[in-house]
Each structure stands twice: as structure tokens, then as C-alpha cells.
Protein backbone atom coordinates (compact mmCIF):
# COMPACT_ATOMS: atom_id res chain seq x y z
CA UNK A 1 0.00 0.00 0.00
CA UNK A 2 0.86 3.37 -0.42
CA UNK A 3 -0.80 6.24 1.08
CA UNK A 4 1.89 9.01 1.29
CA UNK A 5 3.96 10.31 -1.57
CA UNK A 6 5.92 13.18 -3.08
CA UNK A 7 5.97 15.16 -6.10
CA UNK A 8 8.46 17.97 -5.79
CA UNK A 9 9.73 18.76 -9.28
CA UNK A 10 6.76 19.71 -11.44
CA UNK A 11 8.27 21.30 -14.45
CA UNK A 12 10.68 18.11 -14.86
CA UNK A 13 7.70 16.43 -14.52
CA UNK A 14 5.72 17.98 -17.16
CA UNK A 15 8.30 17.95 -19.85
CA UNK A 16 9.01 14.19 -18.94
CA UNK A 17 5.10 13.11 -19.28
CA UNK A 18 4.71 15.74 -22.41
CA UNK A 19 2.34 17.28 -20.47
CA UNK A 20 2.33 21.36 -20.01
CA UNK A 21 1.59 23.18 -19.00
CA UNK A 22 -0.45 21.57 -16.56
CA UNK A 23 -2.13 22.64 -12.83
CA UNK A 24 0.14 20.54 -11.22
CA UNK A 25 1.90 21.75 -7.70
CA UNK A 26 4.83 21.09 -5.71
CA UNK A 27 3.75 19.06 -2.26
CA UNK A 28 6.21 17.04 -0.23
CA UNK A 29 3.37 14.82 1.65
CA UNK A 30 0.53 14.38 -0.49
CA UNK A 31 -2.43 12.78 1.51
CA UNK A 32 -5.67 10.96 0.31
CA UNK A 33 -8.37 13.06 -1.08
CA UNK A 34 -6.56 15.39 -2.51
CA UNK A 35 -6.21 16.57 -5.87
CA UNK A 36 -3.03 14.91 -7.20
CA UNK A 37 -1.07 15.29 -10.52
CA UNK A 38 -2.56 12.86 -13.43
CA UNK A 39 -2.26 11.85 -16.99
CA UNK A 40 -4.50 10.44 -19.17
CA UNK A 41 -4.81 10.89 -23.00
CA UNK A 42 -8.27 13.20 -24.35
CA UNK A 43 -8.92 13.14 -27.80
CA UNK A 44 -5.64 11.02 -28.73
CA UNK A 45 -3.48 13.80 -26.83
CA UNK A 46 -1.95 13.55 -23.26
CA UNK A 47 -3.58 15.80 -20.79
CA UNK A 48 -2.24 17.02 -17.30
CA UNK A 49 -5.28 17.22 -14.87
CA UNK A 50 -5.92 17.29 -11.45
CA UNK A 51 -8.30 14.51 -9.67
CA UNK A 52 -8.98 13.51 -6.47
CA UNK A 53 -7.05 10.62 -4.92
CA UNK A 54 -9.58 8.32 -4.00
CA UNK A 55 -11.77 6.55 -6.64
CA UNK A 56 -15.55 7.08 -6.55
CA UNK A 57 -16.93 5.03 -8.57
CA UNK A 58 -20.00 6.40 -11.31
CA UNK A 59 -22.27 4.02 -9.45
CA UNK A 60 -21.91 6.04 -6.29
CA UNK A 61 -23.35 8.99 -7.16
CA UNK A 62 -20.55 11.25 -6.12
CA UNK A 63 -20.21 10.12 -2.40
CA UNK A 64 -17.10 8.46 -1.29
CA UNK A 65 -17.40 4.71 -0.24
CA UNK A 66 -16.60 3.94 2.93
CA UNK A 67 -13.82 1.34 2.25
CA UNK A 68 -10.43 3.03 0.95
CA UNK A 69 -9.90 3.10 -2.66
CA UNK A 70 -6.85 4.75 -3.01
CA UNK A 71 -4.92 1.56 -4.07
CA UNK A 72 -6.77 -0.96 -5.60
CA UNK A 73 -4.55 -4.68 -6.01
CA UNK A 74 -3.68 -6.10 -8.81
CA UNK A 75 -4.64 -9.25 -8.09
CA UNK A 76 -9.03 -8.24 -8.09
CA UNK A 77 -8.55 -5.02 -10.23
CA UNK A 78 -10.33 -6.89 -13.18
CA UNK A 79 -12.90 -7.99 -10.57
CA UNK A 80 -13.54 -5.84 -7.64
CA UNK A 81 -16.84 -3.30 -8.54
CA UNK A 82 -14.66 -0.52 -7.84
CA UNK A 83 -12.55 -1.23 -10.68
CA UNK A 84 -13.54 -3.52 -12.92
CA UNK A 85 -15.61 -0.73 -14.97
CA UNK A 86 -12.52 1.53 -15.50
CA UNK A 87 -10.02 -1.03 -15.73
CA UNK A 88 -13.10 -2.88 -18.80
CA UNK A 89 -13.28 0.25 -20.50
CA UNK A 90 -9.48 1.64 -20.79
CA UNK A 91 -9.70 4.46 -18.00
CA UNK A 92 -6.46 4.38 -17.48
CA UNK A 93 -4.15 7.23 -16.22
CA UNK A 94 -0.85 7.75 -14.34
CA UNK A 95 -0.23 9.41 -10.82
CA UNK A 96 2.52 11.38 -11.16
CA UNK A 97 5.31 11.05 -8.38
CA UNK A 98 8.96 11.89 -7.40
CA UNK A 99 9.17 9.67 -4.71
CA UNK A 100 6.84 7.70 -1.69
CA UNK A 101 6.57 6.93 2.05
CA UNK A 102 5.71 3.71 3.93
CA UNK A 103 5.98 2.78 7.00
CA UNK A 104 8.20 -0.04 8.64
CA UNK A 105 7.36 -1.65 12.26
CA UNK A 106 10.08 -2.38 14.53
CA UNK A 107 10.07 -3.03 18.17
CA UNK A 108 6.78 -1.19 18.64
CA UNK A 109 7.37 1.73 16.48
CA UNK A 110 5.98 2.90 13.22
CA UNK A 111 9.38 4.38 11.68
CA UNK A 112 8.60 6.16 7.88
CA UNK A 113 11.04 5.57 4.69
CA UNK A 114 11.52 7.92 2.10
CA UNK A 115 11.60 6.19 -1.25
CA UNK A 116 12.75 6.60 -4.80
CA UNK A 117 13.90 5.51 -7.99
CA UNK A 118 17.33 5.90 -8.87
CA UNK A 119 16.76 6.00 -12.84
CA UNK A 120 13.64 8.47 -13.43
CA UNK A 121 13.85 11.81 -11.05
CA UNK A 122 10.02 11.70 -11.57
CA UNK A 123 8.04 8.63 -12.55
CA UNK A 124 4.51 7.66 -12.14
CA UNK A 125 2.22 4.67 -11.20
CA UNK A 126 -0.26 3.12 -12.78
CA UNK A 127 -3.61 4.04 -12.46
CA UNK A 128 -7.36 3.82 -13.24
CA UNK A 129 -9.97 7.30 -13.45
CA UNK A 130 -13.33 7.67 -12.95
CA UNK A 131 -16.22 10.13 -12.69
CA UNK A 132 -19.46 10.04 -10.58
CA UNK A 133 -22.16 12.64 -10.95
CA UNK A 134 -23.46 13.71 -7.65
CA UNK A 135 -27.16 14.06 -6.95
CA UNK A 136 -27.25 18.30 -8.13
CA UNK A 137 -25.29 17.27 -11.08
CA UNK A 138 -21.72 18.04 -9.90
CA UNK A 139 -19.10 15.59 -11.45
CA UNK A 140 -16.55 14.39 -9.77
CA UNK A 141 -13.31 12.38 -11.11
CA UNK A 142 -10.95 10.46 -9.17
CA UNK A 143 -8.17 8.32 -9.38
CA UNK A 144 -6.58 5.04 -7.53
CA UNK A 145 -3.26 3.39 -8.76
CA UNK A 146 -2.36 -0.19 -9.05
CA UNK A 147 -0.80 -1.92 -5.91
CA UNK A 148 1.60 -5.25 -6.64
CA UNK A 149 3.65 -7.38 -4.09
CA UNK A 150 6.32 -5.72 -3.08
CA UNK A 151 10.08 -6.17 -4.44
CA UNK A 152 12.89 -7.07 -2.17
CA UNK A 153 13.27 -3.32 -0.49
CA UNK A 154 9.85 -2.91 -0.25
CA UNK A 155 9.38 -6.52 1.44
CA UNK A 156 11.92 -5.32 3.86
CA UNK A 157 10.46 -1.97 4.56
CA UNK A 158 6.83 -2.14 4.25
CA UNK A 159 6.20 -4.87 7.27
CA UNK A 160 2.93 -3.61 8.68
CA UNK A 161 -0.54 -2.36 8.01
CA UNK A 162 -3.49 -3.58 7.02
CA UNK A 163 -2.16 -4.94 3.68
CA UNK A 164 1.96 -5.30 4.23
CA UNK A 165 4.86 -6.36 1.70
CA UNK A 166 3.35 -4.73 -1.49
CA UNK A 167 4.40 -1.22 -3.47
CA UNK A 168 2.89 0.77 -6.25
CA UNK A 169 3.19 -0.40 -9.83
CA UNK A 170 5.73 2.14 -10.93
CA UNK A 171 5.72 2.79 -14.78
CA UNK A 172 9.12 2.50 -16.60
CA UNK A 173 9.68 4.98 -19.24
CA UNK A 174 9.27 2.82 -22.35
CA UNK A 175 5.64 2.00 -20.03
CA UNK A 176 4.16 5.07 -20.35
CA UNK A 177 2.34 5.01 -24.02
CA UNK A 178 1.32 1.28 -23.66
CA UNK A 179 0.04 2.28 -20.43
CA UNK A 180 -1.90 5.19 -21.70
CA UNK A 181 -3.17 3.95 -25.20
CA UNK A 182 -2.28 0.20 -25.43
CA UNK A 183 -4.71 -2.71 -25.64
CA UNK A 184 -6.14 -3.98 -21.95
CA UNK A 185 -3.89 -7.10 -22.38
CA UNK A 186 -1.10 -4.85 -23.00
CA UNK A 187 -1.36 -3.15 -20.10
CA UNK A 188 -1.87 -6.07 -18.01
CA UNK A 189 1.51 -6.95 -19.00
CA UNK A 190 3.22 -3.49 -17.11
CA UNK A 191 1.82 -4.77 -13.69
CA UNK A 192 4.71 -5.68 -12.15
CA UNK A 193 7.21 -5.10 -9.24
CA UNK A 194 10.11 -2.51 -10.08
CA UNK A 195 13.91 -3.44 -10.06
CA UNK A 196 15.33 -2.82 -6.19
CA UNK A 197 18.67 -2.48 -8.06
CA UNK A 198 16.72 0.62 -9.17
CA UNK A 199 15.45 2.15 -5.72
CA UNK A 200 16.72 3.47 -2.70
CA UNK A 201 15.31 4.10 0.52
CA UNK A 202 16.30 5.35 3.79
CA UNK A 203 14.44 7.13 6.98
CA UNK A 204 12.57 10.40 7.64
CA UNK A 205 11.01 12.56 10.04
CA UNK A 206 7.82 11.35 12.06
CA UNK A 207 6.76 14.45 10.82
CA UNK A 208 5.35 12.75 7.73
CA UNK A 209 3.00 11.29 9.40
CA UNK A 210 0.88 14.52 9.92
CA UNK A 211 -0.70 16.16 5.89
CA UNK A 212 -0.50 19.27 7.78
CA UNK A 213 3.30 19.36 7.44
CA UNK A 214 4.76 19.70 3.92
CA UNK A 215 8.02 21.17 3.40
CA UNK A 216 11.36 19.78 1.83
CA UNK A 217 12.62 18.96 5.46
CA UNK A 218 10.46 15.94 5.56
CA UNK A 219 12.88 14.16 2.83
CA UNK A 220 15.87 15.15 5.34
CA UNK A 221 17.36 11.44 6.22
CA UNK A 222 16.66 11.27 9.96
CA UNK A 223 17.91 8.54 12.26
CA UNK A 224 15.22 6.57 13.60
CA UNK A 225 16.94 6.33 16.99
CA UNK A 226 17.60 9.59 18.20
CA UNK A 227 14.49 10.41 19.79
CA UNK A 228 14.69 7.11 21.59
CA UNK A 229 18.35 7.64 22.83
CA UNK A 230 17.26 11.59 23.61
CA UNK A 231 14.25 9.81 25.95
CA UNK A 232 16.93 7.32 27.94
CA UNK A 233 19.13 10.53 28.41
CA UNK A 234 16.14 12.01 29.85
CA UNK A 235 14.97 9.67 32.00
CA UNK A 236 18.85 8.96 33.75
């Protein structure tokens, strides 16, 4: 699962999906519900939009259900009801990122990880759109990306929650038209766990754990232990 991430350079970003100018913004902890940077192609061109992290279905009328669907697994995509309409009929998109958090347990303590490729400064993962027209005719469209078991970093890292050991599908560069415009089968085919050679990861600030907070000092590496060594001095 992934429910934090990062997209800090936007105008990389843009030239790198062929997408500008876009509304796109800078946020170093983006949060679900928000509106988050997407592509998806309009009219056989590639559009930069804004939607709200979170899929609502079009059979829900415009309210949120109550489970999350901000990752949906690739394992029941084609099936779950949530999905299985945009995933049918090709409403596919990519969430644009430079980077993600999760969360790794250890000894009783929830300690976040920065993480990132090391081959695309920006990248994005694989995901499905749709729009729901609320009851006074206001449309909403929303996004969730594509979860897959996680590689060997993110098997080491992502220990807890309510659906461990998996990480985004992160789109290679050569994935990005197939993605966007290829056949369902084709796509099917770009669902798949992203090289560890390729990523790096290493720990921030608690800080992350709050939406409220979103600066550049949240990707600061932070050593996990100082607070608890600062709390032993305290106590002697």
C-alpha cells in the first residue's frame, strides 16, 4: 500500500510526461483526497489534470465509499466493482510522483522511509480514473493506482498495516504510451514489481505522518533512533 507520496519537481515532470503546462503543484506529503497530478490521453493527446485521490466510482453517485480506494490490487482489479468498470473500459491514467513513504514496524514503532527511484527523477504509477455525478449534477473524477507485491526493499520496509509487503506499480519509461493507449492485455503486461537495483530508501522525520506538514525537510534522512536515545538521556 501506499498512502503518502511526493511530487516535488513539477516542471521536470511535465516535460518528462509531455504534459504542459499543466495545474500541477509542488507538495512534499501528499495525503488521500486530494487533488493529485494525473495523466491520461483526451482526444488522442496527453492531458495534465488534477483529480482527487480516492476513486468514486459512477455508481456512487458522487459520495465516497466507505472502504479506501486509493490503491486498488492487482490481483481483483479486473474484478472488484470498484474497478472492474474503468479497468473494462481503458480508464487508465498515471499518478505522477517523485518519490513515496511507507511505513516499517520495529520493536513497537511505526518508523517512515523515504523512497525513490534511482533512474527516473520523476516517474509515475499506474492508475485507473473515474467520474461520478453527484445528486445536483456536480461531477466528480478520481483516481486510484495499481498496488503489486512488493520487491525485495519494499518486502523489507513495508512490514505492517493492514495490507503489508506490497508497493505501487511504478511505470518504466518505455511504459508510459502502452500504459496510456495500449490494448487492456497490454497493459496487463506493465503490472509488475520494479527493479530494487533501481530504488533506494532510507528514513525520515515522524513528521510525515501529519498532511499538515509539507516542506522539503520531511525528505531530510533522519535517524530513527535519536528520539529514543534523547528519551533514555532524559529519564537517567
Amino acid at each position: 500500500m501506499c498512502g503518502r507520496y511526493v511530487l516535488k519537481q513539477v516542471r521536470e515532470a511535465e516535460e518528462y510526461f509531455r504534459s504542459h503546462p499543466s495545474p500541477w503543484r509542488q507538495s512534499f506529503n501528499i495525503a488521500p483526497t486530494q487533488q493529485v497530478a494525473c495523466v491520461r490521453v483526451e482526444d488522442g493527446e496527453r492531458r495534465a489534470i488534477n483529480l482527487r485521490w480516492g476513486l468514486i466510482p459512477f455508481f456512487c453517485n458522487g459520495i465516497p465509499p466507505k472502504a479506501s480506494t486509493i490503491n486498488a490490487r492487482v490481483e481483483t482489479v479486473e474484478t472488484a466493482p470498484s474497478y472492474r468498470g474503468p479497468w473494462a473500459r481503458g480508464q487508465r491514467c498515471i499518478q505522477v510522483a517523485s518519490g513515496f513513504y511507507e511505513w516499517h514496524y520495529e520493536h513497537g514503532r511505526k518508523l517512515p522511509y523515504y523512497i525513490h527511484t534511482l533512474d527516473q527523477p520523476v516517474f509515475g504509477f499506474a492508475g485507473l480514473w473515474d467520474r461520478s455525478r453527484k445528486d445536483d449534477g456536480e461531477v466528480i473524477e478520481s483516481v486510484v493506482h495499481i498496488t503489486v507485491p512488493g520487491n525485495t526493499l519494499l518486502r523489507e520496509i513495508h512490514n505492517g498495516g493492514a495490507n503489508p509487503y506490497r508497493m505501487p506499480a511504478i511505470l518504466r519509461a518505455q511504459d508510459i504510451e502502452p500504459w496510456l493507449t495500449g490494448s487492456v492485455d497490454e497493459a496487463r503486461t506493465l503490472l509488475r514489481q520494479y527493479d530494487e537495483s533501481l530504488m533506494t530508501a532510507y528514513p525520515v522525520s515522524p513528521r510525515v505522518n501529519s498532511p499538515k506538514n509539507d516542506d522539503p525537510r520531511l525528505l531530510e534522512r533522519c535517524d530513527p533512533d535519536a528520539g529514543l536515545r534523547e528519551t533514555v538521556l532524559t529519564l537517567r
